[in-house]
C-alpha atoms as a PDB file:
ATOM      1  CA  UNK A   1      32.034 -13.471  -4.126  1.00  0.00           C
ATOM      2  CA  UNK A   2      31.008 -16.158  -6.557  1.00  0.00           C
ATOM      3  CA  UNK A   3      27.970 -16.369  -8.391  1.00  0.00           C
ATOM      4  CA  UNK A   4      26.987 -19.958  -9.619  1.00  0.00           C
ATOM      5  CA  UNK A   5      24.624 -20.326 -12.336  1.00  0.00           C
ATOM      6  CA  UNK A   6      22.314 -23.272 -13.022  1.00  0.00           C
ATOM      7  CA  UNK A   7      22.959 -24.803 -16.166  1.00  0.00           C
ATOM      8  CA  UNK A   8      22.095 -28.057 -18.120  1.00  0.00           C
ATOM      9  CA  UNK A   9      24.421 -29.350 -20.662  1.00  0.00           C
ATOM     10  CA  UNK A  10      24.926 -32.151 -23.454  1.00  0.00           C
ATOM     11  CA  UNK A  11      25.825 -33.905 -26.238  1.00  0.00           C
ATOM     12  CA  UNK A  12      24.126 -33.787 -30.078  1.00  0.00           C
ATOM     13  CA  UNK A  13      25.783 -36.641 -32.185  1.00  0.00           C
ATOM     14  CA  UNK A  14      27.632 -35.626 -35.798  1.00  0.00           C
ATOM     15  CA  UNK A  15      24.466 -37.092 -37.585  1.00  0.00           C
ATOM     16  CA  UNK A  16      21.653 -35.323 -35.123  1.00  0.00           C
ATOM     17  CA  UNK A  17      19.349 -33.078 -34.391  1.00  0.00           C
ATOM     18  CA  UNK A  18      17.709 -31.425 -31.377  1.00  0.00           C
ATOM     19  CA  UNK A  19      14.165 -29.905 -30.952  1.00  0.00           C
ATOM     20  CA  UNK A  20      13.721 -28.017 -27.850  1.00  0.00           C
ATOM     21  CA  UNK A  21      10.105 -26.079 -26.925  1.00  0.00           C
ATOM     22  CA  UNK A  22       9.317 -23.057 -24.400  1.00  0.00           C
ATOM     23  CA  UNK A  23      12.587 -21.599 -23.771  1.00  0.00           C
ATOM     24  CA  UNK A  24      12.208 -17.670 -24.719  1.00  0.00           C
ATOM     25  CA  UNK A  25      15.056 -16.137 -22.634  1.00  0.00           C
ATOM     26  CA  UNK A  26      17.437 -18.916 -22.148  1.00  0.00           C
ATOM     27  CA  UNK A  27      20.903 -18.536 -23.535  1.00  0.00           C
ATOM     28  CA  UNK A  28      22.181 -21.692 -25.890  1.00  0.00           C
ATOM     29  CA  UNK A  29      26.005 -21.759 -26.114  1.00  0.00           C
ATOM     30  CA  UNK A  30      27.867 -23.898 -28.404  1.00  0.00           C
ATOM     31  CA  UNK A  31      30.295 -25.303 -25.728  1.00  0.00           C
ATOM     32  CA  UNK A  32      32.682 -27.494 -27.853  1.00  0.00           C
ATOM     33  CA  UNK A  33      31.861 -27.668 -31.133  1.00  0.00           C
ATOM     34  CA  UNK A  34      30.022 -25.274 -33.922  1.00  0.00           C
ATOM     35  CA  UNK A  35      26.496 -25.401 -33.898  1.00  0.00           C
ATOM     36  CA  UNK A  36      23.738 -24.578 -35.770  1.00  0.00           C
ATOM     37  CA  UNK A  37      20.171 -23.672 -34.802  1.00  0.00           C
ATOM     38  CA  UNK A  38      17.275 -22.148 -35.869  1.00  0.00           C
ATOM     39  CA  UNK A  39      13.996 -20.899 -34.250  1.00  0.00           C
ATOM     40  CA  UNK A  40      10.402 -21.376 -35.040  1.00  0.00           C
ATOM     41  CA  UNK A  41       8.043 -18.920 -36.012  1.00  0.00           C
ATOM     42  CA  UNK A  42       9.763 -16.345 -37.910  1.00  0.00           C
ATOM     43  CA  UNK A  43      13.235 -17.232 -36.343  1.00  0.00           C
ATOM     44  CA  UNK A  44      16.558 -16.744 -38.563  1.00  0.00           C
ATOM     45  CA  UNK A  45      19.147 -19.291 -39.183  1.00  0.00           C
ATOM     46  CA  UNK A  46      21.956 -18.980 -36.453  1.00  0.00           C
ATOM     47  CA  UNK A  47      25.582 -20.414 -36.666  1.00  0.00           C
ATOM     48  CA  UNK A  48      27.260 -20.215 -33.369  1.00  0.00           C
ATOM     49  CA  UNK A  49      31.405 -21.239 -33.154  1.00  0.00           C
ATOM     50  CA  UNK A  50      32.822 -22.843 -29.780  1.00  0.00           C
ATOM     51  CA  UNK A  51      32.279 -20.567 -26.998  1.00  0.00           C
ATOM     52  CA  UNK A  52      29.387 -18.120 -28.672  1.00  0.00           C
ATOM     53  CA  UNK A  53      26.128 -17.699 -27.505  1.00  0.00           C
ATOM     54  CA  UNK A  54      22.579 -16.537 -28.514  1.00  0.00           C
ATOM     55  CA  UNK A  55      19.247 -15.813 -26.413  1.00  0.00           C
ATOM     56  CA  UNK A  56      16.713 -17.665 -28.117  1.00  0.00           C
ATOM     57  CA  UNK A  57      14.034 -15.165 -28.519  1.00  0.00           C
ATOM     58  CA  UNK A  58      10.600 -16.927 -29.114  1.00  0.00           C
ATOM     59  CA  UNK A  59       8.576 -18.936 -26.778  1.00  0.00           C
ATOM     60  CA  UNK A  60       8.288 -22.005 -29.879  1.00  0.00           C
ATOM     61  CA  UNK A  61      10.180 -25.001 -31.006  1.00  0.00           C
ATOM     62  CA  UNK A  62      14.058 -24.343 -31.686  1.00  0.00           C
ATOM     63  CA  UNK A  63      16.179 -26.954 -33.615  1.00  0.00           C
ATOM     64  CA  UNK A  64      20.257 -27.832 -32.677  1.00  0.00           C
ATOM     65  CA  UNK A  65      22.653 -29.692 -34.368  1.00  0.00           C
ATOM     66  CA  UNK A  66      25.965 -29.714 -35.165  1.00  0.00           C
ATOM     67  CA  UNK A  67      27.433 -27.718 -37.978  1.00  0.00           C
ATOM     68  CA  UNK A  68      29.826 -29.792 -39.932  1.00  0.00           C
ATOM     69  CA  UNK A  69      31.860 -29.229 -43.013  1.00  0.00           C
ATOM     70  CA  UNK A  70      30.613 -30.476 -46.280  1.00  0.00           C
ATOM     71  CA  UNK A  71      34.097 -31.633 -46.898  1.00  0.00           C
ATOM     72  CA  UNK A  72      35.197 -33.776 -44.215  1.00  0.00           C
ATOM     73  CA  UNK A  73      33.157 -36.227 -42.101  1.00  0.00           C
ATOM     74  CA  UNK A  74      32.380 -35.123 -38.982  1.00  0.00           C
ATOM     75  CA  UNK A  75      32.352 -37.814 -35.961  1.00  0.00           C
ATOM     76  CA  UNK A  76      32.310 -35.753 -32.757  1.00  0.00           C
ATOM     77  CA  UNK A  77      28.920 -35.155 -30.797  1.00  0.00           C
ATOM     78  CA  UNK A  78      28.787 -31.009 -30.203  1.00  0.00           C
ATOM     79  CA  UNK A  79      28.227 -30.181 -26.815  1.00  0.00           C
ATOM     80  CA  UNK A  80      25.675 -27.694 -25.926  1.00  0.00           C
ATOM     81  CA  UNK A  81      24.707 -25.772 -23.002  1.00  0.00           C
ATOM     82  CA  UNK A  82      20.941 -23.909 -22.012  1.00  0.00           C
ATOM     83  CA  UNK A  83      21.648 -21.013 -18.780  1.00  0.00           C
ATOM     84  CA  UNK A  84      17.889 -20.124 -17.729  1.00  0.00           C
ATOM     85  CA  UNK A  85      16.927 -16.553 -18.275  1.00  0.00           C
ATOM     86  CA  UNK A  86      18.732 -14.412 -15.521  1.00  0.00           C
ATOM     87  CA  UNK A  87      16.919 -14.202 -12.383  1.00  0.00           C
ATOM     88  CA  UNK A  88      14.895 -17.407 -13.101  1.00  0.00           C
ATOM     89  CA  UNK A  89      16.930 -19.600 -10.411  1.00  0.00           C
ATOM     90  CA  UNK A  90      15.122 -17.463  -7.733  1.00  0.00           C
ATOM     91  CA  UNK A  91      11.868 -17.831  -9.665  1.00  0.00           C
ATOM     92  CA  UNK A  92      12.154 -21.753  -9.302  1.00  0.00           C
ATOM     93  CA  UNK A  93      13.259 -22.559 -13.228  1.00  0.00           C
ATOM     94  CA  UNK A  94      13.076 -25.636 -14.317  1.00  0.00           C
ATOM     95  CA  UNK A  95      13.702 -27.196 -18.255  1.00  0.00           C
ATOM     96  CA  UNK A  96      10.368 -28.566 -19.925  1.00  0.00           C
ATOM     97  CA  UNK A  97      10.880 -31.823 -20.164  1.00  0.00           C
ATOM     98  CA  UNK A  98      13.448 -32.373 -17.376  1.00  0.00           C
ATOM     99  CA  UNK A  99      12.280 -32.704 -13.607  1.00  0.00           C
ATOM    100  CA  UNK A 100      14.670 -31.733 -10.854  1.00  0.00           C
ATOM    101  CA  UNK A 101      14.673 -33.675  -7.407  1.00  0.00           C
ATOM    102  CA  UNK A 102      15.484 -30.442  -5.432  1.00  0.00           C
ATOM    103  CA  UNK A 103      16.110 -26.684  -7.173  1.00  0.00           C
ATOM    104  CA  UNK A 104      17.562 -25.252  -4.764  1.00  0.00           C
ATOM    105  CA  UNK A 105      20.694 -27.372  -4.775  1.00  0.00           C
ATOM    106  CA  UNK A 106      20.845 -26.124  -8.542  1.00  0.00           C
ATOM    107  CA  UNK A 107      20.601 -22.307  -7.296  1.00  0.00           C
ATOM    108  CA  UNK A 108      23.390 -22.936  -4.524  1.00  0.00           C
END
């Protein structure tokens, strides 16, 4: 059996930063690059490398951006991805911000 998961996924340039709000739960992987992020409201500094994850724990702002060396310039955009909290596809999810035209094709 296969299970797919709804997920939403980009790009943050070398040079920028992210602010996402109201995503306690949701699970932020650093797909293709090293990341780091931080949460508001008493959240600690994170560093994720390709292919870790963290559960972002409060319900406030969290910041994204690449994490680049102080020694070389970094040029590639790091590409992040959100999963919604598990069991939220059945629960109609849906990323503030972002509307879907149809949820259920997401949660097929």
């Amino acid at each position: 059996m296969t299970v797919r998961t709804p997920y939403v996924e980009f790009a943050v340039g070398a040079a920028d930063a992210v602010s996402l709000a109201r995503l306690a739960g949701w699970t932020l992987t650093a797909v293709s690059d090293r990341v780091w992020l931080t949460e508001e409201n008493g959240g600690r500094d994170v560093w994720l490398l390709p292919g870790e994850r963290h559960i972002i724990a409060g319900a406030g702002r969290v910041v994204v951006e690449p994490w680049t060396e102080k020694s070389c310039e970094a040029t590639r955009a790091a590409t992040i991805r959100l999963l919604p909290p598990a069991g939220a596809c059945w629960r109609g999810w849906r990323l503030p911000g972002f509307r879907l035209r149809s949820q259920a094709a997401a949660c097929a």
